[in-house]
C-alpha atoms as a PDB file:
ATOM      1  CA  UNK A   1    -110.842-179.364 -42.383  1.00  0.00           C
ATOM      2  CA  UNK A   2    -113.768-180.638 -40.937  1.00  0.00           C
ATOM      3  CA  UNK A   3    -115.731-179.193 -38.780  1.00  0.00           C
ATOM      4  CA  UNK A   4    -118.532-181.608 -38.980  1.00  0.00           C
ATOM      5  CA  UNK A   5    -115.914-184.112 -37.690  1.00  0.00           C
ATOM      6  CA  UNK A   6    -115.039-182.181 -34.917  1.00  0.00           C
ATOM      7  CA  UNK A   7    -118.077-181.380 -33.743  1.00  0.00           C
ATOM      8  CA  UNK A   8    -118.862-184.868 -34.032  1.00  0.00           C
ATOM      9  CA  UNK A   9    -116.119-186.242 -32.004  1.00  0.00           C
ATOM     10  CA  UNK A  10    -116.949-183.663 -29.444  1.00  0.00           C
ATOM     11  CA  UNK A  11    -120.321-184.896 -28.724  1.00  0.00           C
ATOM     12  CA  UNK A  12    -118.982-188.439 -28.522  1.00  0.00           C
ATOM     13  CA  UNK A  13    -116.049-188.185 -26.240  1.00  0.00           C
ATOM     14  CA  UNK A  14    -117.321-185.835 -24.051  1.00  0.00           C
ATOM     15  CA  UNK A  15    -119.074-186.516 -21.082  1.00  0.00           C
ATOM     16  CA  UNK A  16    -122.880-185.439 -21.152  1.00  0.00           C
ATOM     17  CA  UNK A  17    -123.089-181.948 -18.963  1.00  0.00           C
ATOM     18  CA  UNK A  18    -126.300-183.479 -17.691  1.00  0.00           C
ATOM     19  CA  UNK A  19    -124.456-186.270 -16.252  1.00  0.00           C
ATOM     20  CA  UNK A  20    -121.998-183.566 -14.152  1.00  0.00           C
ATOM     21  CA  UNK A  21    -122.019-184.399 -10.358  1.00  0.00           C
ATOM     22  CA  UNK A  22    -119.953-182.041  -8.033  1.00  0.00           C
ATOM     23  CA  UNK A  23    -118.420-184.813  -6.244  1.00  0.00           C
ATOM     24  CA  UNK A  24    -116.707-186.507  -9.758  1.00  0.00           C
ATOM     25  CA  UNK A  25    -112.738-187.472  -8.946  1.00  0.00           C
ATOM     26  CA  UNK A  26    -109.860-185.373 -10.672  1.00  0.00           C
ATOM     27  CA  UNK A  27    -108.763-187.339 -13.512  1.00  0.00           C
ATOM     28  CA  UNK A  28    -105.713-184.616 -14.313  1.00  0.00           C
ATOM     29  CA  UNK A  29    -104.096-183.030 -12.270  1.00  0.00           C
ATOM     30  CA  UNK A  30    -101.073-180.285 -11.240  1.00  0.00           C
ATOM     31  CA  UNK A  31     -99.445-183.576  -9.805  1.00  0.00           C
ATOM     32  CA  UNK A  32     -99.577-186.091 -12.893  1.00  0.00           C
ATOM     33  CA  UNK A  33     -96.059-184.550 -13.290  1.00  0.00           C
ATOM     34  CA  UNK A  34     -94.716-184.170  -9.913  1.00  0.00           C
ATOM     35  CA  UNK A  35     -95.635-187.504  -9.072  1.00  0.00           C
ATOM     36  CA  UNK A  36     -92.931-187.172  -5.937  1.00  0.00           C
ATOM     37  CA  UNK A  37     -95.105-183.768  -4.822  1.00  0.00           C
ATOM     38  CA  UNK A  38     -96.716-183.795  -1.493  1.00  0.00           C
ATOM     39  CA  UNK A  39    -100.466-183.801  -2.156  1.00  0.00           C
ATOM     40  CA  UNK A  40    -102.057-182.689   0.880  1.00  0.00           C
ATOM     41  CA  UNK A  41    -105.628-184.675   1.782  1.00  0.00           C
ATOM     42  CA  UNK A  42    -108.289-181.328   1.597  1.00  0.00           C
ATOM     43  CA  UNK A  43    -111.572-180.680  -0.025  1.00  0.00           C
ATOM     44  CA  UNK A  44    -111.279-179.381  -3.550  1.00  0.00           C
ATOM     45  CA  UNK A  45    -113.329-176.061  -4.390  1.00  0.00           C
ATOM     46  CA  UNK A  46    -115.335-176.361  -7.154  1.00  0.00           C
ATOM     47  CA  UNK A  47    -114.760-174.325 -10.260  1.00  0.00           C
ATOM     48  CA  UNK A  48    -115.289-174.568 -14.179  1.00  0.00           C
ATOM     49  CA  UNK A  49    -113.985-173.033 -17.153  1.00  0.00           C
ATOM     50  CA  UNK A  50    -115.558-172.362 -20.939  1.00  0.00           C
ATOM     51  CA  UNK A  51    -113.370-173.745 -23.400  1.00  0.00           C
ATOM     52  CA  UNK A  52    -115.229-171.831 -26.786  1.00  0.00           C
ATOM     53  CA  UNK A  53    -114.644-173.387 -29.597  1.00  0.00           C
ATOM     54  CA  UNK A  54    -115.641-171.053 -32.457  1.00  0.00           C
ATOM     55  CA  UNK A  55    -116.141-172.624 -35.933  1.00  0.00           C
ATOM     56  CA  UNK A  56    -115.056-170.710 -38.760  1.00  0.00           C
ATOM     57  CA  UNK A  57    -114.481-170.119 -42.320  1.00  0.00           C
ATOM     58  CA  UNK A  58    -110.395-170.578 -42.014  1.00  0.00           C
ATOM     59  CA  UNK A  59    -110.963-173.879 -39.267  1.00  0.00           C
ATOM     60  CA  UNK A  60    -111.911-174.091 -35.217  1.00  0.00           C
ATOM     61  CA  UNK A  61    -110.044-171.974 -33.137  1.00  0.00           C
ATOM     62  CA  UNK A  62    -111.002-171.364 -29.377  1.00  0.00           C
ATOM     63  CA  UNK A  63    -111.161-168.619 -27.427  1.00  0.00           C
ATOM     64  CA  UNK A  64    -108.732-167.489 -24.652  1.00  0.00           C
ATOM     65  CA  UNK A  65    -108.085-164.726 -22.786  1.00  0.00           C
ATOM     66  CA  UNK A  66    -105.398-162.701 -21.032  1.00  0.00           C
ATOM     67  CA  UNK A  67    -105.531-162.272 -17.022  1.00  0.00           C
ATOM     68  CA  UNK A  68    -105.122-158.446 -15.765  1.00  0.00           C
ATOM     69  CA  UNK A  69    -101.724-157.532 -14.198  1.00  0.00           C
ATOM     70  CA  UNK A  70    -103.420-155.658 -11.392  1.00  0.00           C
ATOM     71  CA  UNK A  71    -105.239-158.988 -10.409  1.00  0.00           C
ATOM     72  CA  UNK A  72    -103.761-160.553  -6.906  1.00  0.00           C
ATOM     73  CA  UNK A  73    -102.649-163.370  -8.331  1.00  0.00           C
ATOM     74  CA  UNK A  74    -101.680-165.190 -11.462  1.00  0.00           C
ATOM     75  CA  UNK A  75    -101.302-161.749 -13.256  1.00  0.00           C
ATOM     76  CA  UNK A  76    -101.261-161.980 -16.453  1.00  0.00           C
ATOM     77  CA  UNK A  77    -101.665-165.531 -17.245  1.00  0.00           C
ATOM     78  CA  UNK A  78    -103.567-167.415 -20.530  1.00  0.00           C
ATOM     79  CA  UNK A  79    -106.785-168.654 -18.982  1.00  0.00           C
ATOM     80  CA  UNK A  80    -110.424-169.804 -20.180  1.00  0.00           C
ATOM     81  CA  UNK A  81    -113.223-167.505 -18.723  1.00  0.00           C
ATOM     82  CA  UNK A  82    -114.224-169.018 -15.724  1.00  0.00           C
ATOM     83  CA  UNK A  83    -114.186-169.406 -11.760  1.00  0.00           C
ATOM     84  CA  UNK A  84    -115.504-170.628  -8.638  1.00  0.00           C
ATOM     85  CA  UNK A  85    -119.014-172.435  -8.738  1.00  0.00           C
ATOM     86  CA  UNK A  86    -121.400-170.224  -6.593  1.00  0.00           C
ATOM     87  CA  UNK A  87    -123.647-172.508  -3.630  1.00  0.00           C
ATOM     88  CA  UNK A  88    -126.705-174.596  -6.422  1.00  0.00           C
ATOM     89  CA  UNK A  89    -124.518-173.572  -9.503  1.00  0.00           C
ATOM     90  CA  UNK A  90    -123.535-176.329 -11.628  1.00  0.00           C
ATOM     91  CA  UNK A  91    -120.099-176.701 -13.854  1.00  0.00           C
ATOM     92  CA  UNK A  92    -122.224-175.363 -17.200  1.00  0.00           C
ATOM     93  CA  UNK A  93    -123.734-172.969 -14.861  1.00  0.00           C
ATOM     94  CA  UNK A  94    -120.656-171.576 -13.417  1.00  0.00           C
ATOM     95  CA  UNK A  95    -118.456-171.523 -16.730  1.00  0.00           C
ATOM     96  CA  UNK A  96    -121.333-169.662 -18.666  1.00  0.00           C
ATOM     97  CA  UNK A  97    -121.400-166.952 -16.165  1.00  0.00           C
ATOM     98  CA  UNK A  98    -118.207-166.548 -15.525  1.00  0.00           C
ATOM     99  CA  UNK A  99    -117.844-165.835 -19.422  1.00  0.00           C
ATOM    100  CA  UNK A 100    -120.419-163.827 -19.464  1.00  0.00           C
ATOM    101  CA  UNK A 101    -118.835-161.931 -16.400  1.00  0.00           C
ATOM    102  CA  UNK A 102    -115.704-161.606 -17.652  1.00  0.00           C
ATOM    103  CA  UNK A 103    -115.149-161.335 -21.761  1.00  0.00           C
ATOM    104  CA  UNK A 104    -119.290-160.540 -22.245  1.00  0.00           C
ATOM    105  CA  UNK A 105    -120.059-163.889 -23.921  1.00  0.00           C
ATOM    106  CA  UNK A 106    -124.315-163.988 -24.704  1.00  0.00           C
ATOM    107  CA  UNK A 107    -124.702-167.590 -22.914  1.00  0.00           C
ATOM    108  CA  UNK A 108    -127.363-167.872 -25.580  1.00  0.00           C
ATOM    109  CA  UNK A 109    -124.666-167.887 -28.185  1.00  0.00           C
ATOM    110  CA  UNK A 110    -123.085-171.593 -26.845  1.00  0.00           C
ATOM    111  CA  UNK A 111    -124.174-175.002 -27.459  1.00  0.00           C
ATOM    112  CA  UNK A 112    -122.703-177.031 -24.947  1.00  0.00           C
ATOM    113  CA  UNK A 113    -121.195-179.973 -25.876  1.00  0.00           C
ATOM    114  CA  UNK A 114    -120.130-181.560 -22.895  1.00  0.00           C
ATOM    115  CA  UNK A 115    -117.418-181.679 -20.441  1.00  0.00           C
ATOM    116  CA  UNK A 116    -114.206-182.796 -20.093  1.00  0.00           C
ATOM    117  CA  UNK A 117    -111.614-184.259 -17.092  1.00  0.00           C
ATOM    118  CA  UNK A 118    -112.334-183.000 -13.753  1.00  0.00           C
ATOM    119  CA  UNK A 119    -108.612-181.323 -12.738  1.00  0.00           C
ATOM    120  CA  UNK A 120    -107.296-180.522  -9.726  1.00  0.00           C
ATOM    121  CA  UNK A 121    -105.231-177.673  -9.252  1.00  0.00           C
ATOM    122  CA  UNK A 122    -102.249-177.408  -6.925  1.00  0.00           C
ATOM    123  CA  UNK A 123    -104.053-174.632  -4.908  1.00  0.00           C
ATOM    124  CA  UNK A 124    -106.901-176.349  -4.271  1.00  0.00           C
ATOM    125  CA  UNK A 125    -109.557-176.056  -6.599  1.00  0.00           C
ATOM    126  CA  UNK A 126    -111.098-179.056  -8.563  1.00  0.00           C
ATOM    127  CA  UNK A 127    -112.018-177.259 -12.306  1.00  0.00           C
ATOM    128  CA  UNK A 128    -114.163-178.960 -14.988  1.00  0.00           C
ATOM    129  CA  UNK A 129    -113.912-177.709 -18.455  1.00  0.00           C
ATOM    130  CA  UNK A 130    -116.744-177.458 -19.987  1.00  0.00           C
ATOM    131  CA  UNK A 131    -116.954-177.226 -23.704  1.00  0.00           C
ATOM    132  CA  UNK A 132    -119.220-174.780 -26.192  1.00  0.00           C
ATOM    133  CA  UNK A 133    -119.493-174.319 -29.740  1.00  0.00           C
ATOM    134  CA  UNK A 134    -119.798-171.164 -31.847  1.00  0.00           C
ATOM    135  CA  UNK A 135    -120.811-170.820 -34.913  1.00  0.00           C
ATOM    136  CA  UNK A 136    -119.226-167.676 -35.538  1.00  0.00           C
ATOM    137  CA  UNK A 137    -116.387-165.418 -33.751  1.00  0.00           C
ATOM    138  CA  UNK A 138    -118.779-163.968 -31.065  1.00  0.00           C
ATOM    139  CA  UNK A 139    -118.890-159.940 -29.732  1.00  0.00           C
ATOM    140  CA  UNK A 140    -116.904-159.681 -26.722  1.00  0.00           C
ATOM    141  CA  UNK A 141    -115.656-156.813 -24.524  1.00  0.00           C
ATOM    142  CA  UNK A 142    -113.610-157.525 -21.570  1.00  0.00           C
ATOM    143  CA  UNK A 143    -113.830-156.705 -17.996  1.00  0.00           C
ATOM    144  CA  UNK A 144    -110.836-155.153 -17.428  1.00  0.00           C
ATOM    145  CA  UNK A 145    -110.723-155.117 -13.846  1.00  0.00           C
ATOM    146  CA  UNK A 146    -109.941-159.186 -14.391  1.00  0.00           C
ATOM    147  CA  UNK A 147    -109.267-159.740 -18.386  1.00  0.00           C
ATOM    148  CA  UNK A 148    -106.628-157.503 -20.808  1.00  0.00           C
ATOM    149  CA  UNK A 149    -107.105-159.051 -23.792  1.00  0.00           C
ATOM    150  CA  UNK A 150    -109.672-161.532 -25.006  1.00  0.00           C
ATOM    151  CA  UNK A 151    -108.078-163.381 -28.582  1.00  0.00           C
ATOM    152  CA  UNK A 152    -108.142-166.912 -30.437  1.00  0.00           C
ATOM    153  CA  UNK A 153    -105.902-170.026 -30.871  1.00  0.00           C
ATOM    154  CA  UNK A 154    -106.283-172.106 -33.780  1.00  0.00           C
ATOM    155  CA  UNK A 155    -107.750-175.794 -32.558  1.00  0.00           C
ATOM    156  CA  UNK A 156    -105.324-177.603 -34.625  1.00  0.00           C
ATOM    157  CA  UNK A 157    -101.950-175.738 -32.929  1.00  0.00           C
ATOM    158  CA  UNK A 158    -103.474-176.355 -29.758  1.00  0.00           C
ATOM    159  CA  UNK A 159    -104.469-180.106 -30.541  1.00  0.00           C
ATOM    160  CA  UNK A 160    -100.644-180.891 -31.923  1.00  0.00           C
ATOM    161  CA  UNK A 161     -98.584-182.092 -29.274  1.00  0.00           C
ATOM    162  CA  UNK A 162     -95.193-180.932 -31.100  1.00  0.00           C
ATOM    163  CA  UNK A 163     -96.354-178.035 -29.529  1.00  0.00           C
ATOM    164  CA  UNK A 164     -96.618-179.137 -26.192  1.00  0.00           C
ATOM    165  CA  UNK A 165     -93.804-178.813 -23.545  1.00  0.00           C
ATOM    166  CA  UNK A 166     -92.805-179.514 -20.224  1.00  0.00           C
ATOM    167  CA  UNK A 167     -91.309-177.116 -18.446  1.00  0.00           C
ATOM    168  CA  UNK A 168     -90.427-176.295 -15.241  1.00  0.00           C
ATOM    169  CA  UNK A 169     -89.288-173.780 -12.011  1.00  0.00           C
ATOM    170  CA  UNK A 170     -87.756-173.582  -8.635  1.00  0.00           C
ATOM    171  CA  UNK A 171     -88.289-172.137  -5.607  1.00  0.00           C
ATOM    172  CA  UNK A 172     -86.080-172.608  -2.708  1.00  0.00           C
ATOM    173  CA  UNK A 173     -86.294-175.017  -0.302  1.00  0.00           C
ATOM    174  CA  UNK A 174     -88.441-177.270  -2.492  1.00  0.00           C
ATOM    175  CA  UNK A 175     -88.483-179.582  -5.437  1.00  0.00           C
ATOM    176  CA  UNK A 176     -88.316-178.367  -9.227  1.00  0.00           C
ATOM    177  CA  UNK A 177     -91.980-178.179 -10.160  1.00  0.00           C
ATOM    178  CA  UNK A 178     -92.959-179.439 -13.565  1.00  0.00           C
ATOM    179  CA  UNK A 179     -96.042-178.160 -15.342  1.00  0.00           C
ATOM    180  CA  UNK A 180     -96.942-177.875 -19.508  1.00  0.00           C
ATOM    181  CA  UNK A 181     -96.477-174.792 -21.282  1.00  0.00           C
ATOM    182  CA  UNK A 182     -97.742-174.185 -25.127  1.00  0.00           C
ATOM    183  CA  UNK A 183     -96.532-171.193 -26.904  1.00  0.00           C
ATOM    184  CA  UNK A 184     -98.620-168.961 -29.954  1.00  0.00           C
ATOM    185  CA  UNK A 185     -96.735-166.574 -31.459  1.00  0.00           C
ATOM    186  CA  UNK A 186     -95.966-164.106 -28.768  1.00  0.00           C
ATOM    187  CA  UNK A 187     -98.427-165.896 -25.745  1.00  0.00           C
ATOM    188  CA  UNK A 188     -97.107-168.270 -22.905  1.00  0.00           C
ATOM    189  CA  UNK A 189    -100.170-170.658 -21.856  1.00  0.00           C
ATOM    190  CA  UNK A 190     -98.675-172.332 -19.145  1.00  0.00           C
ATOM    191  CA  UNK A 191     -99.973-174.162 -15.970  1.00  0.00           C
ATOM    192  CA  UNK A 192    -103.559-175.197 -15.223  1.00  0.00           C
ATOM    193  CA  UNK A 193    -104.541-174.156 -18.615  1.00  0.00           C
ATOM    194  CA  UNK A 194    -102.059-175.848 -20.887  1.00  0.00           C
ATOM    195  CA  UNK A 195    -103.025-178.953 -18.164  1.00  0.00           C
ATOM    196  CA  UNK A 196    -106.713-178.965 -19.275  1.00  0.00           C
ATOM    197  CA  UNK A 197    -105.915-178.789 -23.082  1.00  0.00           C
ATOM    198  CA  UNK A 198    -103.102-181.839 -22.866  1.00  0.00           C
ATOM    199  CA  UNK A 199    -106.148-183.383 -21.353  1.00  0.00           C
ATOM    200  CA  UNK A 200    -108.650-182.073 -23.560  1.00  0.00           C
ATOM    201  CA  UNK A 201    -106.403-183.688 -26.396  1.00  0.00           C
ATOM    202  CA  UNK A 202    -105.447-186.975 -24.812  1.00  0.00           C
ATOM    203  CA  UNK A 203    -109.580-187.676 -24.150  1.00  0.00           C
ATOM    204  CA  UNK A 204    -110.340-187.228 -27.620  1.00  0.00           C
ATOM    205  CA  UNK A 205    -107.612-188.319 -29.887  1.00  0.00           C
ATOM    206  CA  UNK A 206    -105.484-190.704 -27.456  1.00  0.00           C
ATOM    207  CA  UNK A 207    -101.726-190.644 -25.992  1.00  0.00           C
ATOM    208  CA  UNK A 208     -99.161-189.463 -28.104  1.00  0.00           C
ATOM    209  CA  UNK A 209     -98.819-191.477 -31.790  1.00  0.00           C
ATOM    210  CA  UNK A 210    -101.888-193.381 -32.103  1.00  0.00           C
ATOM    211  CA  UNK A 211    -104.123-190.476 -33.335  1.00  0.00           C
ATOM    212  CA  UNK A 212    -102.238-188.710 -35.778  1.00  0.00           C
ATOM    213  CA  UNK A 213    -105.045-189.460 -38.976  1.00  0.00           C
ATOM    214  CA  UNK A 214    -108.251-188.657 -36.574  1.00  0.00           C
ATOM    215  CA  UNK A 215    -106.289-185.424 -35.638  1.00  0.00           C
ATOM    216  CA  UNK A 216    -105.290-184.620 -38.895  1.00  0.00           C
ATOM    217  CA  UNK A 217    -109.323-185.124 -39.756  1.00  0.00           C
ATOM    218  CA  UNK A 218    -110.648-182.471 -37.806  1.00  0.00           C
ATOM    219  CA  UNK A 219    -107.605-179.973 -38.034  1.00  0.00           C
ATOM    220  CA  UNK A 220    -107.470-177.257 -40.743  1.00  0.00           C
END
């Protein structure tokens, strides 16, 4: 494994967080596969998410978390840390807090290496991942009013698209939505979040057989 590599490819494919604007277009999206989906014209709501990549002795794995059941909504999901932007904030801003907020992450502890595809949600919100790097599994203790469990992925089983799949559900009345799902051992990461990492992973090693030997590179 190289984590040089990784890092390195980070930095390059990345977009520059000093180049962030809050008006930047979705590039992904809850629609790229419900392409028949009504999309209704609104304003997106800002919003950004850490994506931690820790670098350790055994490879880069990144850092996830698991949503409280006695949240409102989207109990018990895989997420990143992260949330709405607050009125001045920007994406790096927003996603550090949030972290901070949430799981306890020391913002000090992060070098941000850029951000990724700006993606749109299908309630609304437009999300921008923005990615840090750790140079050693960090101290964190979750809020539990919002986060259950706070654990790591390995960069490589998240990277590998053999473990990416499309799934789907119905409601009544409506279409069969279609969204990506990745499973870890015992962990469903579904939804927005698998979204962002197929994108994550398309942006920095290509579509789907080209970039077997540069993934293969960085992965442990």
């Amino acid at each position: 494994m190289s984590l040089a590599s990784l890092r390195e490819r980070l930095i390059e494919q990345l977009e520059p967080a000093a180049s962030w604007t809050a008006d930047r277009a979705p590039a992904r999206s809850d629609f790229d596969l419900n392409p028949g989906a009504e999309r209704p014209v609104r304003t997106l709501r800002p919003a950004a998410v850490l994506i931690p990549v820790i670098a350790g002795p055994d490879g880069a794995r990144v850092l996830m978390t698991r949503r409280s059941d006695s949240l409102a909504s989207h109990t018990g999901q895989i997420a990143f840390p992260g949330g709405r932007l607050d009125p001045g904030e920007t994406a790096v801003e927003a996603a550090l807090r949030e972290a901070f907020e949430e799981v306890a992450l020391e913002p000090a502890l992060v070098e941000v290496l850029g951000v990724g595809d700006a993606y749109e949600t299908g309630t609304g919100f437009l999300v921008t991942p923005v990615i840090g790097w750790l140079t050693a599994t960090p101290a964190t203790t979750p809020f539990l009013d919002e986060v259950a469990e706070v654990f790591e992925v390995p960069w490589d089983y998240l990277m590998n698209p053999a473990n990416h799949s499309r799934d789907s559900y119905d409601r009544e009345g409506q279409p069969r939505r279609w969204y990506w799902a990745i499973t870890h051992e015992q962990r469903y990461i579904w939804g927005v979040t698998a979204g962002i990492v197929r994108a994550l992973r398309t942006r920095l090693y290509g579509e789907e057989e080209t970039p077997r030997d540069a993934v293969a590179e960085d992965a442990a």
